[in-house]
PDB file of N, CA and C in Angstrom:
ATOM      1  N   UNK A   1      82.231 111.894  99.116  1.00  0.00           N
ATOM      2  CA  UNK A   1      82.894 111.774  97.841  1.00  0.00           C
ATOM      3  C   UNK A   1      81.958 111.052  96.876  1.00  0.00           C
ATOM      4  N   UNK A   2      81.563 111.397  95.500  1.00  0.00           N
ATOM      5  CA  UNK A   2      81.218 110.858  94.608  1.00  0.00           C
ATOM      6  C   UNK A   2      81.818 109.709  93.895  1.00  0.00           C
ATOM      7  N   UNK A   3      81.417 108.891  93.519  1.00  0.00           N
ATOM      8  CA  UNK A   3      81.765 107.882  92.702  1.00  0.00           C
ATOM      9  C   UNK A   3      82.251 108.562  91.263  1.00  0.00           C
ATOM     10  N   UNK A   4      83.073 108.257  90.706  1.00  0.00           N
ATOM     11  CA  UNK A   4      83.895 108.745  89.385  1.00  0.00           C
ATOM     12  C   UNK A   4      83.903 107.087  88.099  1.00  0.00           C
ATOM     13  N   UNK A   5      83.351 107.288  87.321  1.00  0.00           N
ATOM     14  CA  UNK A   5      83.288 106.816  86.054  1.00  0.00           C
ATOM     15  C   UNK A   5      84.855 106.635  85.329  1.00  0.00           C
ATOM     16  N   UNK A   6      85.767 105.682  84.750  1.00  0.00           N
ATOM     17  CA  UNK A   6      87.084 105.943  84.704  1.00  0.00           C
ATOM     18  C   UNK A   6      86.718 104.772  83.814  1.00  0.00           C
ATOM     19  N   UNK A   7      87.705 105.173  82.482  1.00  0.00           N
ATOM     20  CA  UNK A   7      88.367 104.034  81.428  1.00  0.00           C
ATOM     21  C   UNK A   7      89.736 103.860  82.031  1.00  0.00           C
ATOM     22  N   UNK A   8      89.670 102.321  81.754  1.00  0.00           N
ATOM     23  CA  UNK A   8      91.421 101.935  82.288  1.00  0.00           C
ATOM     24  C   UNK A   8      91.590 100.617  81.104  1.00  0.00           C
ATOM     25  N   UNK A   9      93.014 100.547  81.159  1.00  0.00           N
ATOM     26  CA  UNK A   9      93.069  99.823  80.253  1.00  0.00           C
ATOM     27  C   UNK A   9      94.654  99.360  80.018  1.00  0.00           C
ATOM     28  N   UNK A  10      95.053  97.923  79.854  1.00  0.00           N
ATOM     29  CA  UNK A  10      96.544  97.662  79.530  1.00  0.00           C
ATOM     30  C   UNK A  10      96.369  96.791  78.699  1.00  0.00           C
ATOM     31  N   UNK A  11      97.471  96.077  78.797  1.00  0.00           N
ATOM     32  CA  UNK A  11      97.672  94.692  78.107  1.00  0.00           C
ATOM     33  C   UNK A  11      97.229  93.812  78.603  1.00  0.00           C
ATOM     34  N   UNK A  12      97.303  93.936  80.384  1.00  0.00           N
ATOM     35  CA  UNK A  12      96.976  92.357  80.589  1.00  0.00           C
ATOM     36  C   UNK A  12      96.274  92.908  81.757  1.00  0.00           C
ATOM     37  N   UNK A  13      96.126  91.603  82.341  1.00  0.00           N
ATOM     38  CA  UNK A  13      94.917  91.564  83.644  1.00  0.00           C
ATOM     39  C   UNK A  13      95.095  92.702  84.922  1.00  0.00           C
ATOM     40  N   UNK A  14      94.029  93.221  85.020  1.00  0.00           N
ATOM     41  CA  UNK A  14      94.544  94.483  86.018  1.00  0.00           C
ATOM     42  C   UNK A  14      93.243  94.538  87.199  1.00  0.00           C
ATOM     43  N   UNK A  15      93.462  95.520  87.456  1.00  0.00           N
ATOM     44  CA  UNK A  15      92.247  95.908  88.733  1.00  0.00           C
ATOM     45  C   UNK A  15      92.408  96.910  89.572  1.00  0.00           C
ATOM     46  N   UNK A  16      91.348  97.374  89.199  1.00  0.00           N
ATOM     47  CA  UNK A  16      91.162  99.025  89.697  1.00  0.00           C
ATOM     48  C   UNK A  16      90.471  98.714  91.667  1.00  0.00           C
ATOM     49  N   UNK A  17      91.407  99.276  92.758  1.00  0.00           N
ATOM     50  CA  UNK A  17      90.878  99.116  94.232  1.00  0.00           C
ATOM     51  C   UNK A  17      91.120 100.211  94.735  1.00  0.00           C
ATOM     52  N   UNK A  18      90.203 100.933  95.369  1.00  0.00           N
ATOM     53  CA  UNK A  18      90.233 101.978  96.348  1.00  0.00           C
ATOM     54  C   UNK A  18      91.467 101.807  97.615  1.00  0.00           C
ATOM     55  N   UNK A  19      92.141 102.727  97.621  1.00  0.00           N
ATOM     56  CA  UNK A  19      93.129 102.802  98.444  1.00  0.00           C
ATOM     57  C   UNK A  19      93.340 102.120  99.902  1.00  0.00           C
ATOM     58  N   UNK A  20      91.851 102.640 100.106  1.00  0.00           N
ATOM     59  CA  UNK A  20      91.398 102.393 101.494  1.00  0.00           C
ATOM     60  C   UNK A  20      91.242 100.793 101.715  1.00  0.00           C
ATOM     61  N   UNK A  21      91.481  99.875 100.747  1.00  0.00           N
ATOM     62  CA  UNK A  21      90.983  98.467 100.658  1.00  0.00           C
ATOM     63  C   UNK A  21      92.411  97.598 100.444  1.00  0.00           C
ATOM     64  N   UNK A  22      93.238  98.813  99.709  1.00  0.00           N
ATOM     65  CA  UNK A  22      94.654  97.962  98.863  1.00  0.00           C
ATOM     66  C   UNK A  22      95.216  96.755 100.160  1.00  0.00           C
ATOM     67  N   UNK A  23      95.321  97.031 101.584  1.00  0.00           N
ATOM     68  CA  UNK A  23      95.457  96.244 101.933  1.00  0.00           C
ATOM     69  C   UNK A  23      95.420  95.001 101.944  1.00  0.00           C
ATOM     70  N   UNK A  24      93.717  94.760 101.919  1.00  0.00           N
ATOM     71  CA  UNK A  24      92.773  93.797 101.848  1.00  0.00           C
ATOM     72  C   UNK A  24      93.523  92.595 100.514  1.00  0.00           C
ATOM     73  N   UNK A  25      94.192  93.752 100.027  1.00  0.00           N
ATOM     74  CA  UNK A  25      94.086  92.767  98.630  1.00  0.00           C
ATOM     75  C   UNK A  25      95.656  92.247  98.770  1.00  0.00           C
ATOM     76  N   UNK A  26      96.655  92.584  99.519  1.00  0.00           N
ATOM     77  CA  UNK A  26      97.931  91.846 100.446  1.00  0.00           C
ATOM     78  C   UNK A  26      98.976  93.452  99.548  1.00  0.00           C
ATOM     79  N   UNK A  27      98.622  94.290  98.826  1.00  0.00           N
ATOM     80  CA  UNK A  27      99.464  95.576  98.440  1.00  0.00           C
ATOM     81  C   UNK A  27      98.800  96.663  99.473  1.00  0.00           C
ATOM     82  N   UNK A  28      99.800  97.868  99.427  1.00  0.00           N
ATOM     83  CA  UNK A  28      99.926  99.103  99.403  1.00  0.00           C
ATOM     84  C   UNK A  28     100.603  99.122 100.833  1.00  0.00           C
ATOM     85  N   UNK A  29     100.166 100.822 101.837  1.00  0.00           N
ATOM     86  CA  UNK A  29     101.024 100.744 102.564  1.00  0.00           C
ATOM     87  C   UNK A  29     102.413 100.885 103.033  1.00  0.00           C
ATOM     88  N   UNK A  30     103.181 101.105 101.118  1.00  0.00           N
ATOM     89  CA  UNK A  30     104.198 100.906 101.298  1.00  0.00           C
ATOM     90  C   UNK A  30     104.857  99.823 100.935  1.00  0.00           C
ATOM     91  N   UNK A  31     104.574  98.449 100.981  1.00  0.00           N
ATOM     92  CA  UNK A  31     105.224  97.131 101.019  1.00  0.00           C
ATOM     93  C   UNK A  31     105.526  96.865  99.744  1.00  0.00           C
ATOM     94  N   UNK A  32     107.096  96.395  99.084  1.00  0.00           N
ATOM     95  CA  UNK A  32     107.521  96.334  98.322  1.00  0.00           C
ATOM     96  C   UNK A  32     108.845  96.607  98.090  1.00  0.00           C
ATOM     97  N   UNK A  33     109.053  96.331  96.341  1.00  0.00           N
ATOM     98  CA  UNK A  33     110.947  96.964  96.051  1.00  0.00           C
ATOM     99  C   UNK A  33     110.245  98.623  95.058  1.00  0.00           C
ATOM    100  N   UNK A  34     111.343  99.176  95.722  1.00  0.00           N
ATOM    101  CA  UNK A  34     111.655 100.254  94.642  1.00  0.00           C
ATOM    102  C   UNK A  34     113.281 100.623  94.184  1.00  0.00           C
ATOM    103  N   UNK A  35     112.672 100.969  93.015  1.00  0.00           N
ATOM    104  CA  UNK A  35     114.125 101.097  92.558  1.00  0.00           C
ATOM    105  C   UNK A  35     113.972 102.437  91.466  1.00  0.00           C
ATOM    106  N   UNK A  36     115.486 102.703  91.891  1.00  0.00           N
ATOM    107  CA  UNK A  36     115.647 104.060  91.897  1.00  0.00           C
ATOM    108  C   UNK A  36     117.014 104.294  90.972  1.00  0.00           C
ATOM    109  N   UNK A  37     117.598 104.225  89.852  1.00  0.00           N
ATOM    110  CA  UNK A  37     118.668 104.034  89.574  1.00  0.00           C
ATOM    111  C   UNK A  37     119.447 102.814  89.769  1.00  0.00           C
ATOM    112  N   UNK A  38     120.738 102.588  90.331  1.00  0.00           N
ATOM    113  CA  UNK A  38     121.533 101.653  90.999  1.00  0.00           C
ATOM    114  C   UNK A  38     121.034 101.029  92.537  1.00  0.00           C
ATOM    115  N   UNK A  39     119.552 102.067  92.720  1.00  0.00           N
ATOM    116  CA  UNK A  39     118.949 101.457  94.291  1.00  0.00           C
ATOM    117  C   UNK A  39     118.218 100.745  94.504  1.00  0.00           C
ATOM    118  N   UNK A  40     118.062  99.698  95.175  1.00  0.00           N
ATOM    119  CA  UNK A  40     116.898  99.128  95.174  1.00  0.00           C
ATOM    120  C   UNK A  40     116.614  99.060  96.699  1.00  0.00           C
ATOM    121  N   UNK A  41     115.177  99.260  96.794  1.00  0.00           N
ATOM    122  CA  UNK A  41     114.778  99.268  98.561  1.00  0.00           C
ATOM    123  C   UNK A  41     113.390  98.628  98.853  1.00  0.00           C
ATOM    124  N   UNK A  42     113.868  97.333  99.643  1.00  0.00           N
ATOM    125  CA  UNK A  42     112.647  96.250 100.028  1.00  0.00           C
ATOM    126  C   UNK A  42     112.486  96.268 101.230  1.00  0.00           C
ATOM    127  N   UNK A  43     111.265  96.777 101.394  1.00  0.00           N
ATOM    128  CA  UNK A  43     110.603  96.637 102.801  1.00  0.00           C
ATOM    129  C   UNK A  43     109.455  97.198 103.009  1.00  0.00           C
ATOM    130  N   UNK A  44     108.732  97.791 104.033  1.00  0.00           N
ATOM    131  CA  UNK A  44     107.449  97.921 105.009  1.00  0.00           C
ATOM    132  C   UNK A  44     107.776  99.542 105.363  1.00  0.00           C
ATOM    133  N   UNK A  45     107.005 100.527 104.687  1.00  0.00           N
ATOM    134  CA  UNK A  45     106.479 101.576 105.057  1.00  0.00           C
ATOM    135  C   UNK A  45     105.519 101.836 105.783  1.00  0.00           C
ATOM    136  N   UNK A  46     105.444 101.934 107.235  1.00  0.00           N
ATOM    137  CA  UNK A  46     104.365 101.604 107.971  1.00  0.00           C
ATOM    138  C   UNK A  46     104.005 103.431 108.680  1.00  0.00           C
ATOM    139  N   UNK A  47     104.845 104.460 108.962  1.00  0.00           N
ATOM    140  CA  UNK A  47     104.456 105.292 109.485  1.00  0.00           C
ATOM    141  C   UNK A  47     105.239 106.640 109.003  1.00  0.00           C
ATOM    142  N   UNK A  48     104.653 107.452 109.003  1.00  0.00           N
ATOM    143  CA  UNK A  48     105.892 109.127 108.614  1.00  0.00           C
ATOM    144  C   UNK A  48     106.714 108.755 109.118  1.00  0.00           C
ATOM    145  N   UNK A  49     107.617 108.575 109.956  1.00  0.00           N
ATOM    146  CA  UNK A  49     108.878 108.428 110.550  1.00  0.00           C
ATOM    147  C   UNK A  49     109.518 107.375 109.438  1.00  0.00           C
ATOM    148  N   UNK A  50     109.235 106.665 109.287  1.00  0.00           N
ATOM    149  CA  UNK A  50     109.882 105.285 108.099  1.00  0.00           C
ATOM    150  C   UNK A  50     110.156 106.294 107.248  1.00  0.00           C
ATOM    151  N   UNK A  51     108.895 106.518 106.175  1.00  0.00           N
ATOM    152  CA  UNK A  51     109.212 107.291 104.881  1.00  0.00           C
ATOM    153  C   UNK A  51     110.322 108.317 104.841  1.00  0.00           C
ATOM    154  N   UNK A  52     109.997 109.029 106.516  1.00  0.00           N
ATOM    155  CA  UNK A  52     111.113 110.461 106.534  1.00  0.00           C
ATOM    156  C   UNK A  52     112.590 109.667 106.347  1.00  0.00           C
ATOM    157  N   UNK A  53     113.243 108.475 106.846  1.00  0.00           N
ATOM    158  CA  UNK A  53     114.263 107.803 106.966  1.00  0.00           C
ATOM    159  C   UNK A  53     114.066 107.112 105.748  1.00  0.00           C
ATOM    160  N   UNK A  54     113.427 106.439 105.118  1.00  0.00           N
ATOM    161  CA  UNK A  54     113.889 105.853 103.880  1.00  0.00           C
ATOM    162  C   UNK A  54     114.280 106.948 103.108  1.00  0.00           C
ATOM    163  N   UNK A  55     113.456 108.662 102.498  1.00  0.00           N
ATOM    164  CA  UNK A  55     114.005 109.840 101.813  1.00  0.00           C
ATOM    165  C   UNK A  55     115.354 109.508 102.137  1.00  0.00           C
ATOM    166  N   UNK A  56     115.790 110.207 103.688  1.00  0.00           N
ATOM    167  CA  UNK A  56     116.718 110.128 103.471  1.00  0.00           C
ATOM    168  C   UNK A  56     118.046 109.301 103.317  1.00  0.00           C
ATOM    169  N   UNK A  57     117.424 107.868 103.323  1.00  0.00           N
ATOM    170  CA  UNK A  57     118.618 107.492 103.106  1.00  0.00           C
ATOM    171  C   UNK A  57     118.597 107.291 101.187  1.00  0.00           C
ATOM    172  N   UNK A  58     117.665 107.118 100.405  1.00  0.00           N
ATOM    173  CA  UNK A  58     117.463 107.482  99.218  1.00  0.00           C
ATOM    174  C   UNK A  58     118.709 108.575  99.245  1.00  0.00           C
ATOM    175  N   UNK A  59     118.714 109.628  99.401  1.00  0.00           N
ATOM    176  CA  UNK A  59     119.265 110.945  99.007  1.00  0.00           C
ATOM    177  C   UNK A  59     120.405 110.414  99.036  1.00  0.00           C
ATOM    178  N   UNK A  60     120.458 110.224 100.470  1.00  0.00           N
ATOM    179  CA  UNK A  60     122.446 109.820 100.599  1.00  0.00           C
ATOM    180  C   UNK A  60     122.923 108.881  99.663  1.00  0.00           C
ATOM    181  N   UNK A  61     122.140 107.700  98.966  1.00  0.00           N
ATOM    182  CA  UNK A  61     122.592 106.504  98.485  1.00  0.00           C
ATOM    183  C   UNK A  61     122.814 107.096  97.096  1.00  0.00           C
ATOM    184  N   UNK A  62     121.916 108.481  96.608  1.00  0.00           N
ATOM    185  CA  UNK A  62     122.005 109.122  95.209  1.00  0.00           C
ATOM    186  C   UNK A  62     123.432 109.909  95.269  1.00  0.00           C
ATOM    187  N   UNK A  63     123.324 110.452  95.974  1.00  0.00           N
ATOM    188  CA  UNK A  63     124.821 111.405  96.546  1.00  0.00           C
ATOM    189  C   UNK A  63     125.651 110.546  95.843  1.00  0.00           C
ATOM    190  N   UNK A  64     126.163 109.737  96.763  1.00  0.00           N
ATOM    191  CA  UNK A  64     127.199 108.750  96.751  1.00  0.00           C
ATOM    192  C   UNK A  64     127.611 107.958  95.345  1.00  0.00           C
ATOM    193  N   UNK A  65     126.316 108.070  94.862  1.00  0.00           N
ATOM    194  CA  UNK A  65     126.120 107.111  92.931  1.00  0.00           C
ATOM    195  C   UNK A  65     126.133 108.436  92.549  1.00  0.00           C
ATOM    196  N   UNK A  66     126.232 109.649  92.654  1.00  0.00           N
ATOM    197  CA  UNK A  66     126.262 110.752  91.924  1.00  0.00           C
ATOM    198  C   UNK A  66     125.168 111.040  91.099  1.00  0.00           C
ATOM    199  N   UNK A  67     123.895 110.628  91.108  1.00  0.00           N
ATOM    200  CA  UNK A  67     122.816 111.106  90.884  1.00  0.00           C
ATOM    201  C   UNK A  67     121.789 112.500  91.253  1.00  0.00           C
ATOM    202  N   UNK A  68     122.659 112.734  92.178  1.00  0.00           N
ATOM    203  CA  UNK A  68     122.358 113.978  92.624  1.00  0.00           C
ATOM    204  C   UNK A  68     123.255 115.365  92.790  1.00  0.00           C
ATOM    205  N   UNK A  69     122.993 116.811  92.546  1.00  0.00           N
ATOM    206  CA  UNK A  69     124.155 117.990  92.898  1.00  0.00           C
ATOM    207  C   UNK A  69     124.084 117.671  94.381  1.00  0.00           C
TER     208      UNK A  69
END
């Protein structure tokens, strides 16, 4: 893979890290809140099997708030 040249830019203090490192830096992986409407979901995405079970419980929790047909 080549190295890529990139403008970035916000308001405030930021930092651009290769994926492969986000660890290193105590993010990625998964770890965190998301929120989704009325959802919010905190925890540790560690393998396909997690993600496949967090989707679905996402879906069901939209169902239920009627966010979804």
């Amino acid at each position: 893979m080549r190295p890529t040249m990139a403008k970035i830019g916000d308001a405030g203090p930021e930092a651009v890290v290769p994926l492969s490192k986000a660890k290193d830096f105590g993010f990625g992986g998964g770890n965190g809140n998301l929120h989704i409407g009325q959802i919010t979901i905190h925890g540790d995405i560690s393998s396909k099997e997690d993600a496949q079970e967090l989707g679905r419980a996402i879906i069901r929790q939209a169902r239920l708030q009627g966010l979804t047909a």
